[in-house]
PDB file of N, CA and C in Angstrom:
ATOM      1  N   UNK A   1      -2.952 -12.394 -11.901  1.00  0.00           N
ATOM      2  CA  UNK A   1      -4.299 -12.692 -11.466  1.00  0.00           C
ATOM      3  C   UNK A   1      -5.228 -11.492 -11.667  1.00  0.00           C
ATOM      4  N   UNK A   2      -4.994 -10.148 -11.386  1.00  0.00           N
ATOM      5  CA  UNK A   2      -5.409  -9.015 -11.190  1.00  0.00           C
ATOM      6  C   UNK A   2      -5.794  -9.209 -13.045  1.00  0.00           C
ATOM      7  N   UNK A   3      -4.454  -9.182 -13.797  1.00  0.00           N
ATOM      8  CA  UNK A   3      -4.942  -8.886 -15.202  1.00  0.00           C
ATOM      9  C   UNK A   3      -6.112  -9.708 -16.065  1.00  0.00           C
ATOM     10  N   UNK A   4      -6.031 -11.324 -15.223  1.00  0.00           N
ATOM     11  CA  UNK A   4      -7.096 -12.161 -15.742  1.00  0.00           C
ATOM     12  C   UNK A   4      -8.071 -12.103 -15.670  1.00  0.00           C
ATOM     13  N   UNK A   5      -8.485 -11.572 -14.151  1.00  0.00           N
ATOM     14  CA  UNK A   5     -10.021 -10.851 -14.015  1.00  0.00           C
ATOM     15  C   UNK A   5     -10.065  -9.801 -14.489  1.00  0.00           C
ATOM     16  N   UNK A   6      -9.552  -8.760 -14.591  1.00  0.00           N
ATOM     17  CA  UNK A   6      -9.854  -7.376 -15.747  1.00  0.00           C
ATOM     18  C   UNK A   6      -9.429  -7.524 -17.123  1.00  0.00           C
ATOM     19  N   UNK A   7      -8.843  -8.840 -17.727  1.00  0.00           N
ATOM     20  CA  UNK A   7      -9.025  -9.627 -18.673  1.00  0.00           C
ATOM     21  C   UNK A   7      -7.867  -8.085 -19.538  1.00  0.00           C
ATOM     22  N   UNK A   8      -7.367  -7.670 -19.033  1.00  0.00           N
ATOM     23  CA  UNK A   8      -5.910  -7.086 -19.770  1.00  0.00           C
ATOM     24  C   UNK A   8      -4.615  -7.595 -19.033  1.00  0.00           C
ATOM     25  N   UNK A   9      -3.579  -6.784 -19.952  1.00  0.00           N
ATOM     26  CA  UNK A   9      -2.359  -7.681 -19.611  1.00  0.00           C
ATOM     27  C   UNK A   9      -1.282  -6.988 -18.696  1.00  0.00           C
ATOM     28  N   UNK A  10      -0.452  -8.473 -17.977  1.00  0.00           N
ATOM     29  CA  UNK A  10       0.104  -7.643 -16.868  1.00  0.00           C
ATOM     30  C   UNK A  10       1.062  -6.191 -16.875  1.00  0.00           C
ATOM     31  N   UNK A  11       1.178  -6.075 -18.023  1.00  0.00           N
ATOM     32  CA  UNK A  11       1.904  -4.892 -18.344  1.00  0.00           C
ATOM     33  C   UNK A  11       0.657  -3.598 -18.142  1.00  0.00           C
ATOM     34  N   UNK A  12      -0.590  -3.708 -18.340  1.00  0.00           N
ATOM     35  CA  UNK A  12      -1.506  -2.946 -18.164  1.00  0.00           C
ATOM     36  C   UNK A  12      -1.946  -2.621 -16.790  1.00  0.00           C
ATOM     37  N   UNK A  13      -1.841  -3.718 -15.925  1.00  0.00           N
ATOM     38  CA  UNK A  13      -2.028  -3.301 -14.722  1.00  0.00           C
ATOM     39  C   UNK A  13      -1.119  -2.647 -13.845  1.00  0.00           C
ATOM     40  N   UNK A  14       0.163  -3.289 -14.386  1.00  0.00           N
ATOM     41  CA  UNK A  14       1.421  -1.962 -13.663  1.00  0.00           C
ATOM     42  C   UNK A  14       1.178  -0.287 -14.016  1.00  0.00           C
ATOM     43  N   UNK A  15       0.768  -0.341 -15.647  1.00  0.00           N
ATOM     44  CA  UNK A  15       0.358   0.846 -16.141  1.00  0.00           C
ATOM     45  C   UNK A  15      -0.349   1.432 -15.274  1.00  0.00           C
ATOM     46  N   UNK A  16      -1.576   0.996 -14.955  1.00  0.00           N
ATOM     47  CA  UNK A  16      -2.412   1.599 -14.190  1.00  0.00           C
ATOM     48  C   UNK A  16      -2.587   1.749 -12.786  1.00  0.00           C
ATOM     49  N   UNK A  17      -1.706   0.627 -12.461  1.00  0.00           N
ATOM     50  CA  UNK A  17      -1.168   0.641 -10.346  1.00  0.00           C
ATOM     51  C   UNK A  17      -0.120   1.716 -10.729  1.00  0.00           C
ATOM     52  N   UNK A  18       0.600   2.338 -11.413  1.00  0.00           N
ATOM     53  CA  UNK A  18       1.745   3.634 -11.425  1.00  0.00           C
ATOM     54  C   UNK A  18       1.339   4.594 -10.898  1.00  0.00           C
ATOM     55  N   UNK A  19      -0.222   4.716 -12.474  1.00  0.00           N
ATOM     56  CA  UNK A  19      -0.772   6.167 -11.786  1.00  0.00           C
ATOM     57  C   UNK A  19      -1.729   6.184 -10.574  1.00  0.00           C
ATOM     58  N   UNK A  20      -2.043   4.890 -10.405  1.00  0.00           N
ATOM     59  CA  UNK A  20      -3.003   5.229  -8.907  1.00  0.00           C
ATOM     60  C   UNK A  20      -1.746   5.252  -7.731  1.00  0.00           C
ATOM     61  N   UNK A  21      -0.820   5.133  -8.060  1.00  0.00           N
ATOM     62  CA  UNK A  21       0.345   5.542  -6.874  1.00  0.00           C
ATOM     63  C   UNK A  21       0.540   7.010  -7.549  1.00  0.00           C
ATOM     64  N   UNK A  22       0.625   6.942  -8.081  1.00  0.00           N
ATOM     65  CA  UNK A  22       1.052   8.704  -8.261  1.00  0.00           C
ATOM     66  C   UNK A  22       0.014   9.487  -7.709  1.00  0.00           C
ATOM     67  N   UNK A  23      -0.878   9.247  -8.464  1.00  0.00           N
ATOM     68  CA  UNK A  23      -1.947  10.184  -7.817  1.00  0.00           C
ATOM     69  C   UNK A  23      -2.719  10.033  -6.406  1.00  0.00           C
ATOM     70  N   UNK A  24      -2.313   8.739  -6.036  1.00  0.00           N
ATOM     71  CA  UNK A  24      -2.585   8.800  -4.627  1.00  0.00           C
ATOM     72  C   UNK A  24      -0.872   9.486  -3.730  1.00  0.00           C
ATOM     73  N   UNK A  25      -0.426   9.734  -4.366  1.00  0.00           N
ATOM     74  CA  UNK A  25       1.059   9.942  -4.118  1.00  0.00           C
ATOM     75  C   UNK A  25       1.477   9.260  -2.724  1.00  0.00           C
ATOM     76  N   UNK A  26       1.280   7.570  -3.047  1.00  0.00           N
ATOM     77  CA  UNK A  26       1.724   6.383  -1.826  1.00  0.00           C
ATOM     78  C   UNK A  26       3.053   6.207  -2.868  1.00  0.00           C
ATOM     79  N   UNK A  27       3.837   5.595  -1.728  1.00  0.00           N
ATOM     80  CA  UNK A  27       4.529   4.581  -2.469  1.00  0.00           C
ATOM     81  C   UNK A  27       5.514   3.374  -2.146  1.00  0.00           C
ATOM     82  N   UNK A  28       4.036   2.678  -1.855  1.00  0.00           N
ATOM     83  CA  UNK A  28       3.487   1.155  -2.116  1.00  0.00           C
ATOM     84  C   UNK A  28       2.049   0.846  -2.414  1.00  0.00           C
ATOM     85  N   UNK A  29       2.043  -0.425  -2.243  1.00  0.00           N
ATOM     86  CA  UNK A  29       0.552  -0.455  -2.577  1.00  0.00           C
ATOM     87  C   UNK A  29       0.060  -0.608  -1.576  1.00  0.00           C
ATOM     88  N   UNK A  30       0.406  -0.898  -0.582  1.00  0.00           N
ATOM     89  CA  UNK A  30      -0.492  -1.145   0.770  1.00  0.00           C
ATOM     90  C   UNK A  30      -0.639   0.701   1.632  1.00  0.00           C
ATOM     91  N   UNK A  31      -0.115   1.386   1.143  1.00  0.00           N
ATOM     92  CA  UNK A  31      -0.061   2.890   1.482  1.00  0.00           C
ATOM     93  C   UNK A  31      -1.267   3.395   0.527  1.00  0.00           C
ATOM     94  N   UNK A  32      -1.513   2.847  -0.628  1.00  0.00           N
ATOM     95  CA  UNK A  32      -2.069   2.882  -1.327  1.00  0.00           C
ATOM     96  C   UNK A  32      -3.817   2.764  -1.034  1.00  0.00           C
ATOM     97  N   UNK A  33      -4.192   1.700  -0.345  1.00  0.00           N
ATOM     98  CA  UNK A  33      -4.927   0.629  -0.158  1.00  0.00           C
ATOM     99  C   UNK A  33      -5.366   1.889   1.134  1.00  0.00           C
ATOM    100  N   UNK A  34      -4.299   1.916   1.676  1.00  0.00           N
ATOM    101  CA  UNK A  34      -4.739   2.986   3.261  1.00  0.00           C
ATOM    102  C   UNK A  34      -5.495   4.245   2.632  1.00  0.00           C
ATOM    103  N   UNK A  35      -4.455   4.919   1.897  1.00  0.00           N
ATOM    104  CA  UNK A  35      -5.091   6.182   1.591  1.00  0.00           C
ATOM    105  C   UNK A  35      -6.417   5.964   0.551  1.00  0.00           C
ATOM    106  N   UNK A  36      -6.489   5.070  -0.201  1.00  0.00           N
ATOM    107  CA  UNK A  36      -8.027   4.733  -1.028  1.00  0.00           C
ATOM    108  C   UNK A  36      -8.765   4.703   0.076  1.00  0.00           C
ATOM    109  N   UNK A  37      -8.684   3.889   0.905  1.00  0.00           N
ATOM    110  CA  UNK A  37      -9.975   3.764   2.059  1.00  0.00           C
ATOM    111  C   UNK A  37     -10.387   5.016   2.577  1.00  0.00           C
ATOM    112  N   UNK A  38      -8.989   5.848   3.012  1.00  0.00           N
ATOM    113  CA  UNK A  38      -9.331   7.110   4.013  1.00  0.00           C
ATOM    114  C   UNK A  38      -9.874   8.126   3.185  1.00  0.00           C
ATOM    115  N   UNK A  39      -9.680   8.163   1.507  1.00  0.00           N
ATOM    116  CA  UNK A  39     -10.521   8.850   0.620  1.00  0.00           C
ATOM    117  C   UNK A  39     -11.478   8.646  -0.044  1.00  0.00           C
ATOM    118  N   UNK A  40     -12.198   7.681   0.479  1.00  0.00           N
ATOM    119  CA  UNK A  40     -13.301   6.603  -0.159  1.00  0.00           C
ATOM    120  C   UNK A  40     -13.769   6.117  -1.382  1.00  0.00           C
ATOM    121  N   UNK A  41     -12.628   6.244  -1.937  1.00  0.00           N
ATOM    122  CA  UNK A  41     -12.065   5.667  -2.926  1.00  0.00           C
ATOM    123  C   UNK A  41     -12.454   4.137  -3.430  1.00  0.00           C
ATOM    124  N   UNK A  42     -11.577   3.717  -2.088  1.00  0.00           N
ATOM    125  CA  UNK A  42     -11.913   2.226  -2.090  1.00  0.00           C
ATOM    126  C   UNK A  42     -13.295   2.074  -0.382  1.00  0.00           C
ATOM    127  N   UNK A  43     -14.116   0.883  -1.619  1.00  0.00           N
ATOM    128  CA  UNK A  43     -15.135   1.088  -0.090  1.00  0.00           C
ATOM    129  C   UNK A  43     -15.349  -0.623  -0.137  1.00  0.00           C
ATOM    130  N   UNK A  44     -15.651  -1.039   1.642  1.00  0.00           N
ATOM    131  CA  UNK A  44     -15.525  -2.579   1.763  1.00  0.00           C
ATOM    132  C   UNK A  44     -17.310  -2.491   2.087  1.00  0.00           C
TER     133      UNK A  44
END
């Protein structure tokens, strides 16, 4: 779903959920999701 709206393929979005876990150095995505928010990263 993720790849259909950014219209690349699901192999691309693992690509790129890797390094936003790495460099958010979570590891999951919902650790992920925490630390984007608390670095405002991600904003609602």
């Amino acid at each position: 779903m993720i790849g259909e709206l950014l219209h690349i393929s699901e192999h691309g979005v693992d690509y790129h959920f890797r390094n936003i876990l790495r460099k958010l150095e979570a590891d999951s995505r919902i650790t992920a999701v925490v630390k984007g928010l608390y670095y405002g990263v991600i904003s609602v």
